[in-house]
C-alpha atoms as a PDB file:
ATOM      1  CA  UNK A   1     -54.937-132.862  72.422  1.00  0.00           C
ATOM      2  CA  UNK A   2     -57.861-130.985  74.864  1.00  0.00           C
ATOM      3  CA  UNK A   3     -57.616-134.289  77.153  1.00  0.00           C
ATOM      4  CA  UNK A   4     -53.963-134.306  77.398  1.00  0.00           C
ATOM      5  CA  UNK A   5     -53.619-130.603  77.836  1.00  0.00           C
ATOM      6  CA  UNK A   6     -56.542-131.142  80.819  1.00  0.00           C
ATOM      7  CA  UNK A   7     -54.218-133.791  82.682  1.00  0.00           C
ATOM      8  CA  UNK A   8     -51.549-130.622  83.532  1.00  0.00           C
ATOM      9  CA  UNK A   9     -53.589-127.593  83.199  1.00  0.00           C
ATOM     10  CA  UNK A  10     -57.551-127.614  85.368  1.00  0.00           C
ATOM     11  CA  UNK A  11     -58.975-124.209  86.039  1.00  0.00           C
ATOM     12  CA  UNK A  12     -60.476-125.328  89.458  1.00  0.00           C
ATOM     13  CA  UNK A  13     -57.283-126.649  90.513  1.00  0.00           C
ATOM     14  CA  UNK A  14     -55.193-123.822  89.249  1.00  0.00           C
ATOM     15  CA  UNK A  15     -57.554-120.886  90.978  1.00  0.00           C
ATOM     16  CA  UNK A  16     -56.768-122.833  93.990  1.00  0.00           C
ATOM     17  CA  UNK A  17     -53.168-122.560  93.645  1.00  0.00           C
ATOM     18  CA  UNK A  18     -53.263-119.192  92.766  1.00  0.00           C
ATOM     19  CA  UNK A  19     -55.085-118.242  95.831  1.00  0.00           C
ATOM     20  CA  UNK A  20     -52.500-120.108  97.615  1.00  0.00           C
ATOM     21  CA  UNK A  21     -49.955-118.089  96.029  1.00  0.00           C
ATOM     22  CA  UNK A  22     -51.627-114.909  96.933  1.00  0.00           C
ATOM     23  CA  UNK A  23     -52.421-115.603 100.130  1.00  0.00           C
ATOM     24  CA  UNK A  24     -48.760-116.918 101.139  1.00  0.00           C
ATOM     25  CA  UNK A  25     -46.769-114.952 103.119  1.00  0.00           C
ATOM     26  CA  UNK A  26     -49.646-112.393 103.726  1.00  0.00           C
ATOM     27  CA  UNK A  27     -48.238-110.919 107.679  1.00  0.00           C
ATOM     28  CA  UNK A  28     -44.358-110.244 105.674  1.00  0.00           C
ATOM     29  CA  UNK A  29     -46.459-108.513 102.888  1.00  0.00           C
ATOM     30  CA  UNK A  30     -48.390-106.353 105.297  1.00  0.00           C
ATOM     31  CA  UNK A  31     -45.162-105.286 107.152  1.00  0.00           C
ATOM     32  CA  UNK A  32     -43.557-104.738 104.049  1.00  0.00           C
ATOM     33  CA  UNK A  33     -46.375-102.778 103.001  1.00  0.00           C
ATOM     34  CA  UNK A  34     -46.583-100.621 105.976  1.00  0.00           C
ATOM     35  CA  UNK A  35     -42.860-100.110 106.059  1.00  0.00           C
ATOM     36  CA  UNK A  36     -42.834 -98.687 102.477  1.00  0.00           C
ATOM     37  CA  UNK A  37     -45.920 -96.254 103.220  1.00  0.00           C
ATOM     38  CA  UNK A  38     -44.332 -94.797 106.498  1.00  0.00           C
ATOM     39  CA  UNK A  39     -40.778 -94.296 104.262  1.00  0.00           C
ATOM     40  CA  UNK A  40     -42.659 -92.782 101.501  1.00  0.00           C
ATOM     41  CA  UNK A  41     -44.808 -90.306 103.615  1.00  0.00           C
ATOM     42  CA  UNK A  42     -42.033 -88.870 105.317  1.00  0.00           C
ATOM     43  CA  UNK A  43     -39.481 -88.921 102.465  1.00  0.00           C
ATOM     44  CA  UNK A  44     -42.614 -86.615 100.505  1.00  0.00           C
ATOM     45  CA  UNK A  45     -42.502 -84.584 103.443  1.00  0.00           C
ATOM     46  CA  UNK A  46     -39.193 -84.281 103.608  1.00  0.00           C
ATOM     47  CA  UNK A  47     -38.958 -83.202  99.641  1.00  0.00           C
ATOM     48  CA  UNK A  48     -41.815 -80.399 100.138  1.00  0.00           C
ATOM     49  CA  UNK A  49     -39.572 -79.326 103.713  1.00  0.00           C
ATOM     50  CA  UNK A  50     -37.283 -78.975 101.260  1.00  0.00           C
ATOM     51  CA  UNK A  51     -38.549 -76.928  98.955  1.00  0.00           C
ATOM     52  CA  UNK A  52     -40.150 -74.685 101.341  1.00  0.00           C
ATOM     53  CA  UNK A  53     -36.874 -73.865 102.977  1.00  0.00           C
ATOM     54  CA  UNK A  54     -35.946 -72.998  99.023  1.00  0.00           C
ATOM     55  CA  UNK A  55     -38.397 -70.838  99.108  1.00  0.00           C
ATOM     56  CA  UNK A  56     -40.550 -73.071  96.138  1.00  0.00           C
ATOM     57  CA  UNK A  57     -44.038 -72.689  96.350  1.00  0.00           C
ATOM     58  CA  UNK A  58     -43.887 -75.820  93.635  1.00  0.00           C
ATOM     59  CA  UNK A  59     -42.703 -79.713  94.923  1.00  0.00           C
ATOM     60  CA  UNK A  60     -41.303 -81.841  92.797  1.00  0.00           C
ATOM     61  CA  UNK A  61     -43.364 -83.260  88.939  1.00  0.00           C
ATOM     62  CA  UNK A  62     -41.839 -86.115  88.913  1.00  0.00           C
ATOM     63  CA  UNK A  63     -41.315 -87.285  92.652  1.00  0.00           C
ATOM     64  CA  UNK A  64     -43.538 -89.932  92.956  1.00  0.00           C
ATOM     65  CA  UNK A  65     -43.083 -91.177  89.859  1.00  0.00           C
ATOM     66  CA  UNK A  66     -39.392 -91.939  90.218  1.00  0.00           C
ATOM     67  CA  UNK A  67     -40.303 -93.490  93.853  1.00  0.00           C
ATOM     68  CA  UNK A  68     -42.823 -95.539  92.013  1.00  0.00           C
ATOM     69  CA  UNK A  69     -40.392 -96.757  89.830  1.00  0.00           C
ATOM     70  CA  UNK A  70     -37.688 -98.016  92.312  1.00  0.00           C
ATOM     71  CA  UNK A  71     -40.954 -99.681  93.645  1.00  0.00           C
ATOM     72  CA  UNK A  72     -42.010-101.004  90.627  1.00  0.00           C
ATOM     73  CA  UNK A  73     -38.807-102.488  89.853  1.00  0.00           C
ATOM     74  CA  UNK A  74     -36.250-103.164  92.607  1.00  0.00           C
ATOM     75  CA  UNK A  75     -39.081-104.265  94.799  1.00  0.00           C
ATOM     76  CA  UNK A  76     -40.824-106.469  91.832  1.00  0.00           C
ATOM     77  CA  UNK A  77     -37.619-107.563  91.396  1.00  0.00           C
ATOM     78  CA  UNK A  78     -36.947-108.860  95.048  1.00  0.00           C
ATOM     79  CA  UNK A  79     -39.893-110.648  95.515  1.00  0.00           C
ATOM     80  CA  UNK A  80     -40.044-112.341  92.179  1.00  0.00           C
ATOM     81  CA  UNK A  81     -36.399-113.837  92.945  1.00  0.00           C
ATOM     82  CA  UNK A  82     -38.541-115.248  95.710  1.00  0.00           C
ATOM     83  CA  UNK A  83     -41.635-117.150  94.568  1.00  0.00           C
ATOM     84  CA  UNK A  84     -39.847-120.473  94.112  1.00  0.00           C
ATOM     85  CA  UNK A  85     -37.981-120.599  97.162  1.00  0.00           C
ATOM     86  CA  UNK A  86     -40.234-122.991  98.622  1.00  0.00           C
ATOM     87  CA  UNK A  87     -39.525-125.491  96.421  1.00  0.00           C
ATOM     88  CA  UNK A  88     -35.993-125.066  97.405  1.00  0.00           C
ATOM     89  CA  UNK A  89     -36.202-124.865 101.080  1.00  0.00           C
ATOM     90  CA  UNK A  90     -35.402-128.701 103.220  1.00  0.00           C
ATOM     91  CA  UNK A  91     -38.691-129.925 104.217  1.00  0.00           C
ATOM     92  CA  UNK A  92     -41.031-127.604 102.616  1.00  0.00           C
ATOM     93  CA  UNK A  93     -39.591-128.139  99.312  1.00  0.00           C
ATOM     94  CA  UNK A  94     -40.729-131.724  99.197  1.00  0.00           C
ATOM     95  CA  UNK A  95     -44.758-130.461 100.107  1.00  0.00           C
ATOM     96  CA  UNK A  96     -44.316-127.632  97.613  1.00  0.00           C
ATOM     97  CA  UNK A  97     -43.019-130.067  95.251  1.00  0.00           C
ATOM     98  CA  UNK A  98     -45.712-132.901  95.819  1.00  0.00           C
ATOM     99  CA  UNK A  99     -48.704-130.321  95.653  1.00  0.00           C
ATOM    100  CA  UNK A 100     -51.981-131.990  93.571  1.00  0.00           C
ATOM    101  CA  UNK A 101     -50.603-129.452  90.703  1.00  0.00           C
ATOM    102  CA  UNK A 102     -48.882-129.834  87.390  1.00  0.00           C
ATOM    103  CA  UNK A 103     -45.394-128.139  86.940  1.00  0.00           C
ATOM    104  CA  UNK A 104     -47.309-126.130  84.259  1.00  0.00           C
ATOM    105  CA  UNK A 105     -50.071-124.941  87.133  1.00  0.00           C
ATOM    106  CA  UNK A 106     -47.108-124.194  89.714  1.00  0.00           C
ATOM    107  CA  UNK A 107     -44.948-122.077  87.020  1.00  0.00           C
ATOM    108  CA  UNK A 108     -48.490-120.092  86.021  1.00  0.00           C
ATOM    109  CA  UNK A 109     -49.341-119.195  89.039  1.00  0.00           C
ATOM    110  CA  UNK A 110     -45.936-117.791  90.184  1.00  0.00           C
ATOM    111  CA  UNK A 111     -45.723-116.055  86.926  1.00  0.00           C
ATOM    112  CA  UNK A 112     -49.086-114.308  87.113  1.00  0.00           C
ATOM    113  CA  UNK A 113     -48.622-113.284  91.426  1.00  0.00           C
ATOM    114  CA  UNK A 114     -45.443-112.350  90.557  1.00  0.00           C
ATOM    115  CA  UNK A 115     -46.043-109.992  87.076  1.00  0.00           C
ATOM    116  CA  UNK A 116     -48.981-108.958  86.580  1.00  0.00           C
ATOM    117  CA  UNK A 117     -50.388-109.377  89.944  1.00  0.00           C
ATOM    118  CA  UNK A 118     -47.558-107.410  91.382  1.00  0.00           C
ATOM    119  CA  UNK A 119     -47.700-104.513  88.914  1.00  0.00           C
ATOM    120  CA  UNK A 120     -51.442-104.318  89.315  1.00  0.00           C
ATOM    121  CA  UNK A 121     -50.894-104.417  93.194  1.00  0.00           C
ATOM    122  CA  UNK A 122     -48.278-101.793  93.442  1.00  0.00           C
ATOM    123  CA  UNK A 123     -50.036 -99.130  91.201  1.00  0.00           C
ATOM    124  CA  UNK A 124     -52.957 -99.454  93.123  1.00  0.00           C
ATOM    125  CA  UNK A 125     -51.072 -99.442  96.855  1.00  0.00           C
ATOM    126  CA  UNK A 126     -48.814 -96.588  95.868  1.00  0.00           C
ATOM    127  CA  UNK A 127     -51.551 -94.326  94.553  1.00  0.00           C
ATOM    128  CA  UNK A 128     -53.439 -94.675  97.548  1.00  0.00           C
ATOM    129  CA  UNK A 129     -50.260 -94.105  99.676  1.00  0.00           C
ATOM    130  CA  UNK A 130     -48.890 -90.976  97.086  1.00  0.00           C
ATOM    131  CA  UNK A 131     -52.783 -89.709  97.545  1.00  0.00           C
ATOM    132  CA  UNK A 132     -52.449 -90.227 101.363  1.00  0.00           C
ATOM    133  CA  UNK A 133     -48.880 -88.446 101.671  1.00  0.00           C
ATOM    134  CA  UNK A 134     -49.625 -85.645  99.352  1.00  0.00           C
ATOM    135  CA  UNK A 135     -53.197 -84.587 101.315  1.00  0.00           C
ATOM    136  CA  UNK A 136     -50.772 -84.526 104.671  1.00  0.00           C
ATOM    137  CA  UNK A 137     -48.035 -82.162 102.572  1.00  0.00           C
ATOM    138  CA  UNK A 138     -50.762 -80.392 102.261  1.00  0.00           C
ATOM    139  CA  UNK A 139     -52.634 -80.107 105.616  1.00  0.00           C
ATOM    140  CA  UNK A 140     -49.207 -79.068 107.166  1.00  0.00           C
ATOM    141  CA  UNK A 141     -47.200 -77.253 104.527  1.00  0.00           C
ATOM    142  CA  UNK A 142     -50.041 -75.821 102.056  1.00  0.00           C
ATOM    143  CA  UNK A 143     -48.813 -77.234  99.254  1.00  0.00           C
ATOM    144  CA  UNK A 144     -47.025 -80.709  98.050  1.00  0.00           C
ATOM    145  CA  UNK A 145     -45.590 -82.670  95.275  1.00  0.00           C
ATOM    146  CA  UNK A 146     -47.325 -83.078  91.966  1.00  0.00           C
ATOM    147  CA  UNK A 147     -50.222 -86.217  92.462  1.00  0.00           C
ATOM    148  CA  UNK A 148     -49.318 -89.683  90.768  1.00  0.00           C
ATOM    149  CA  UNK A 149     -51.066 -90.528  87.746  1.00  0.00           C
ATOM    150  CA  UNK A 150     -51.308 -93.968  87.401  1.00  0.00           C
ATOM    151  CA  UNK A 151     -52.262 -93.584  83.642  1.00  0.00           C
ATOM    152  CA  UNK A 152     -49.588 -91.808  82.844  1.00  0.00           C
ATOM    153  CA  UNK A 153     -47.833 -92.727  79.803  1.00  0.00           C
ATOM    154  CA  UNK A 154     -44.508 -93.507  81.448  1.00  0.00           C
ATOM    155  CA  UNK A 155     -46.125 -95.341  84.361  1.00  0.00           C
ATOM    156  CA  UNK A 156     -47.782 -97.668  81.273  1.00  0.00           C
ATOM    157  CA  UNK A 157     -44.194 -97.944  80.213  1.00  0.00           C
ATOM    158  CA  UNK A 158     -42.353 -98.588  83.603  1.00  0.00           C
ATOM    159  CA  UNK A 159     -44.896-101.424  83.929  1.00  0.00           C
ATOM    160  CA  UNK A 160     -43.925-102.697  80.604  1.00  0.00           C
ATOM    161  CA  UNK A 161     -40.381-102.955  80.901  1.00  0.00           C
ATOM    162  CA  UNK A 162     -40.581-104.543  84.055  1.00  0.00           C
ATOM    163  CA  UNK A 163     -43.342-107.339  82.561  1.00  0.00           C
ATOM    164  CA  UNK A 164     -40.070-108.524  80.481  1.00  0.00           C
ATOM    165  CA  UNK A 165     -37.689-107.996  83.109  1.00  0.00           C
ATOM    166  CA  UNK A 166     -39.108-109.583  85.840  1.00  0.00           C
ATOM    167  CA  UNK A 167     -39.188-113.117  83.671  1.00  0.00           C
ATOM    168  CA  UNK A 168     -35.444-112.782  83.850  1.00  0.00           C
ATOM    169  CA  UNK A 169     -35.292-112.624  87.380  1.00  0.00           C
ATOM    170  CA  UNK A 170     -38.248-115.533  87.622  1.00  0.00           C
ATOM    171  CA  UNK A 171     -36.040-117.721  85.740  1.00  0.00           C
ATOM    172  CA  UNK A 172     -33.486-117.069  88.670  1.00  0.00           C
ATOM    173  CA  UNK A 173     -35.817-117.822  91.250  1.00  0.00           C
ATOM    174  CA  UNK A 174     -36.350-121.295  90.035  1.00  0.00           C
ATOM    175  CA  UNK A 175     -32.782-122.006  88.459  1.00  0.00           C
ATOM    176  CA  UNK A 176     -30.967-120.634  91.278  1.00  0.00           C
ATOM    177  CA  UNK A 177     -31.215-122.818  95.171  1.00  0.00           C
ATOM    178  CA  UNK A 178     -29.996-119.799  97.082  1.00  0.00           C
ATOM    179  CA  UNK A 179     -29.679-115.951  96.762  1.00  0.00           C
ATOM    180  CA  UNK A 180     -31.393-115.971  93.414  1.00  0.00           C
ATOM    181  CA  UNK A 181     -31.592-112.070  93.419  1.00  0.00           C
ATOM    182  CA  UNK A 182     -27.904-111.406  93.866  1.00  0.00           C
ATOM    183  CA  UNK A 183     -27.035-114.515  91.514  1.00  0.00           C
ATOM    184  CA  UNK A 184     -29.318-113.271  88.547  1.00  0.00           C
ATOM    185  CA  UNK A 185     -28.183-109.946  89.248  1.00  0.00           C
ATOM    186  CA  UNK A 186     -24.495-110.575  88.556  1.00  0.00           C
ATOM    187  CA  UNK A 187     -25.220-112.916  85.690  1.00  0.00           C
ATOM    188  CA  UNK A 188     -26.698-110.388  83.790  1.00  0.00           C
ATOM    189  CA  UNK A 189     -24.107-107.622  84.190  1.00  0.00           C
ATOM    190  CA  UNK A 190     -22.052-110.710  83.378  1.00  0.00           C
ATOM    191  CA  UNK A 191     -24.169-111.065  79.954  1.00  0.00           C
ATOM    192  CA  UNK A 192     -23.988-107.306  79.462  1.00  0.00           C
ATOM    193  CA  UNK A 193     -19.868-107.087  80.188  1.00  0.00           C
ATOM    194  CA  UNK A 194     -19.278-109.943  77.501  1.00  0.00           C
ATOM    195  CA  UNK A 195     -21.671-109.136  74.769  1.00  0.00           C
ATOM    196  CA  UNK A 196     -20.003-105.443  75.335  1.00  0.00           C
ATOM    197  CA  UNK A 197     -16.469-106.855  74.975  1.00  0.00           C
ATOM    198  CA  UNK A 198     -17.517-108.756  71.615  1.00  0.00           C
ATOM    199  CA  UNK A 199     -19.089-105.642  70.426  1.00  0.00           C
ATOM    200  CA  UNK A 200     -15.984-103.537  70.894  1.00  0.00           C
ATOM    201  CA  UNK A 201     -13.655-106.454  69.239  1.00  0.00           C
ATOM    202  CA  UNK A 202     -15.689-106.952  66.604  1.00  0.00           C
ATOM    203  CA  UNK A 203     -15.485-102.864  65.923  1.00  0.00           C
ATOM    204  CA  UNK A 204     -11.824-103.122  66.483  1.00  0.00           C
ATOM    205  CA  UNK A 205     -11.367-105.704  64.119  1.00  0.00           C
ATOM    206  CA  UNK A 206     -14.117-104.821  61.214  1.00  0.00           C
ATOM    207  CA  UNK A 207     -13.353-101.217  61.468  1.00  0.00           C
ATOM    208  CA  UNK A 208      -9.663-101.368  62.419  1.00  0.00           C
ATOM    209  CA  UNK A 209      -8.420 -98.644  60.128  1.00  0.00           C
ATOM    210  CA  UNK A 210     -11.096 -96.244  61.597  1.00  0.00           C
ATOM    211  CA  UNK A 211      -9.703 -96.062  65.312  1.00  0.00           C
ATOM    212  CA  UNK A 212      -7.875 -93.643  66.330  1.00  0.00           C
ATOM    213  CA  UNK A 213      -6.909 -94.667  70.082  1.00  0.00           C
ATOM    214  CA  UNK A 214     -10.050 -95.690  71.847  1.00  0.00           C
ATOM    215  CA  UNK A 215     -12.116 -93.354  69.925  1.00  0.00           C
ATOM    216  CA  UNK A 216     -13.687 -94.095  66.264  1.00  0.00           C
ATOM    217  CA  UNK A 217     -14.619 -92.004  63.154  1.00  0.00           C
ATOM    218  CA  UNK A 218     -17.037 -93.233  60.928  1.00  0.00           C
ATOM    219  CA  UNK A 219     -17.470 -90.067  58.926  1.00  0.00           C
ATOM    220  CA  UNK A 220     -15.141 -91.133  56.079  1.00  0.00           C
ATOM    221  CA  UNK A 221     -17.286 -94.154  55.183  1.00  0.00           C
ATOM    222  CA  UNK A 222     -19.423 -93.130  52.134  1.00  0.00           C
ATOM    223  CA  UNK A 223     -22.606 -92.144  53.349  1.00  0.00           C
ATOM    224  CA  UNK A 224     -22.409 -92.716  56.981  1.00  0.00           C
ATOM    225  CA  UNK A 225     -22.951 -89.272  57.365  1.00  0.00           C
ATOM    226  CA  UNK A 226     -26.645 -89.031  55.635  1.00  0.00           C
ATOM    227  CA  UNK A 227     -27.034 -92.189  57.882  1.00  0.00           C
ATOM    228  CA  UNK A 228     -26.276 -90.327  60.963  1.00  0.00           C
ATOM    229  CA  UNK A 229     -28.325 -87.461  59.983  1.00  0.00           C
ATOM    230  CA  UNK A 230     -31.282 -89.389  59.475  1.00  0.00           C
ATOM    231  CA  UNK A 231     -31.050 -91.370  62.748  1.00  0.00           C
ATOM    232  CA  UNK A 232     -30.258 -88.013  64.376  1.00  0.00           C
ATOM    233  CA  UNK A 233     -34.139 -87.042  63.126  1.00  0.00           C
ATOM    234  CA  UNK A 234     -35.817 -90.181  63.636  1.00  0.00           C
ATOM    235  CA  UNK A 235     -35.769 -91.848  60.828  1.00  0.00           C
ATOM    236  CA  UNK A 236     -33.427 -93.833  58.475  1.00  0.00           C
ATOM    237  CA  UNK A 237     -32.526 -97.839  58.068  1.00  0.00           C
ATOM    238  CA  UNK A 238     -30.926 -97.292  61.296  1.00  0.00           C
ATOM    239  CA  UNK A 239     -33.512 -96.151  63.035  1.00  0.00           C
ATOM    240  CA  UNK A 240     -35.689 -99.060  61.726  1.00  0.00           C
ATOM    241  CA  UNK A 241     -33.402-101.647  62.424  1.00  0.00           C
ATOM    242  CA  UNK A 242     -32.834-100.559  65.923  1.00  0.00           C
ATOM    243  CA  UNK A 243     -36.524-100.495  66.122  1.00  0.00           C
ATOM    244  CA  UNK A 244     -37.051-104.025  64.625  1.00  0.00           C
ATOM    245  CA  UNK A 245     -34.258-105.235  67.323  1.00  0.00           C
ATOM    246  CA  UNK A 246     -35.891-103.572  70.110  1.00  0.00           C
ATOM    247  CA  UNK A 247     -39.504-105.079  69.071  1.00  0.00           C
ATOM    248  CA  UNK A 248     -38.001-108.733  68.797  1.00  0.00           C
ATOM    249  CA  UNK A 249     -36.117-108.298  72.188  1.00  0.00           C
ATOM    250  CA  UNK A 250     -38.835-106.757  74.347  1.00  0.00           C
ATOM    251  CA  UNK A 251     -41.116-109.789  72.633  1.00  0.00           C
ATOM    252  CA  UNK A 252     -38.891-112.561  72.730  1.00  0.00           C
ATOM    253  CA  UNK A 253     -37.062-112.417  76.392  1.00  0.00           C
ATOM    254  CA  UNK A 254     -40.059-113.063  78.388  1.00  0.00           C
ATOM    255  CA  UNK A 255     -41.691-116.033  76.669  1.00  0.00           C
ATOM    256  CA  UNK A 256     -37.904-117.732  76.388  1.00  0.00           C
ATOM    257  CA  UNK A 257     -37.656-117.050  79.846  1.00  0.00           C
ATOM    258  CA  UNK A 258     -40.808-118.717  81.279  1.00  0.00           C
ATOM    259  CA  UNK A 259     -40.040-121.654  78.685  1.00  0.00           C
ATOM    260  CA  UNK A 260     -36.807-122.238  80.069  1.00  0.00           C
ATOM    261  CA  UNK A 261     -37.891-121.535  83.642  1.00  0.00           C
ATOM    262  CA  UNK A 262     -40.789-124.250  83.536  1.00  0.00           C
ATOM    263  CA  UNK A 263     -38.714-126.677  82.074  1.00  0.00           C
ATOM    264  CA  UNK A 264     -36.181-125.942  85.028  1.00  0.00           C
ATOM    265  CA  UNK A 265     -38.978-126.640  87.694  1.00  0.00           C
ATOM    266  CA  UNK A 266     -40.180-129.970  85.732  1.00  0.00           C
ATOM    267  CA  UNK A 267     -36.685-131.225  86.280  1.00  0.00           C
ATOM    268  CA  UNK A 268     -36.712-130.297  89.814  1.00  0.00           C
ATOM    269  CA  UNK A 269     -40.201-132.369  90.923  1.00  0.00           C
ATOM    270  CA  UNK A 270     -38.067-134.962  89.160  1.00  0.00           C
END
């Protein structure tokens, strides 16, 4: 088994590819980079300007965390729906393809640059940029927004959720040949429109003589109320079956995802 698994997977070889990885596309990065400091500097300077007019002493708690996010995700989001467009592109998809690398080695690497690394790199770039704007709020204005924390509990979270979203949109990158982003994007709110459709039939259908219009009442249904007042404090079957659901879905997406998407790029080099 270790000599078989050694054929597709070599440390050496895969720290090489990973370097590659990181190292790809560095000059697009750094403009990127710079463009997203300059907008968040003056859109922190614009929200103290703001409050100053208002006559706040106080900017806003949760400012940079909410920029963070939109960082965190829309931009982790983007550039994941990237990483396999080289081995899609005329030309350079053949040299991509053809690299002295297993499929397994390829789909790592990507994976790792593109989750981890990227959640790791944006903490660390926007708290130096949130430190940066919020020491020039308060050179010129006296006072600023509220510092970001990057161990705050809802930053821990953020990065999280997007650790099992992004393998969605990493699956896209390598199913998709063109505008993965926009593609994955609309399959999911396709996904999310049907499963929502069969939710409401099935409703209609098992609890037909509850509906009144588009609206339903449960409250007749023998102890459905002590149900709702339980999941109303925290607690109940309910609660612990949405619970279980949540646990298996937050667990379960990613690794199907990066299954699926390696098998996808093992078909491709074929």
């Amino acid at each position: 088994m270790a000599p078989a698994f050694n054929k597709v997977f070599k440390p050496r070889r895969f720290g090489q590819l990973l370097l590659r990885d990181l190292a790809g596309g560095y000059r697009s990065m750094l403009v990127a980079m710079a463009a997203v400091a300059g907008t968040v500097i003056m859109i922190s300077a614009l929200t103290v300007l703001g409050t100053k007019v208002a006559g706040s002493r106080t900017g806003a708690w949760s400012f940079h965390f909410n920029l963070y996010s939109n960082l965190l995700f829309l931009g982790g989001f983007i550039v994941t729906s990237l990483a396999f467009r080289e081995a899609r592109q005329n030309g350079n998809g053949i040299f991509y393809l053809t690299l002295p690398a297993s499929s397994l080695e390829k789909f790592a690497s990507k994976l790792l640059t593109t989750s981890v690394g990227y959640a790791l790199g944006s903490v660390v770039f926007y708290t130096a940029v949130a430190a940066a704007s919020e020491g020039i709020n308060r050179l010129i204005f006296g006072f600023g927004n509220a510092f970001f924390n990057p161990f705050d509990t809802r930053v821990l979270e953020a990065i999280g959720y997007y650790l099992v979203a992004q393998s969605v949109f990493l699956l896209g990158s390598v199913w998709w040949r063109k505008t993965a982003f926009l593609k994955t994007w609309g399959s999911l709110m396709a996904v999310a429109f049907g499963v929502a459709l069969v939710a409401w039939a099935a409703l209609r259908i098992v609890f037909a003589q509850h509906f009144h219009g588009w609206g339903i009442d449960l409250s007749d249904i023998p102890g459905f109320s002590e149900l709702s007042r339980q999941a109303s404090l925290g607690y109940g079957p309910l609660v612990t079956i949405g619970r279980v659901l949540r646990i298996v879905f937050l667990a379960g997406t990613a690794p199907v995802c990066w299954f699926i998407g390696w098998l996808r790029l093992r078909e491709i080099e074929v």
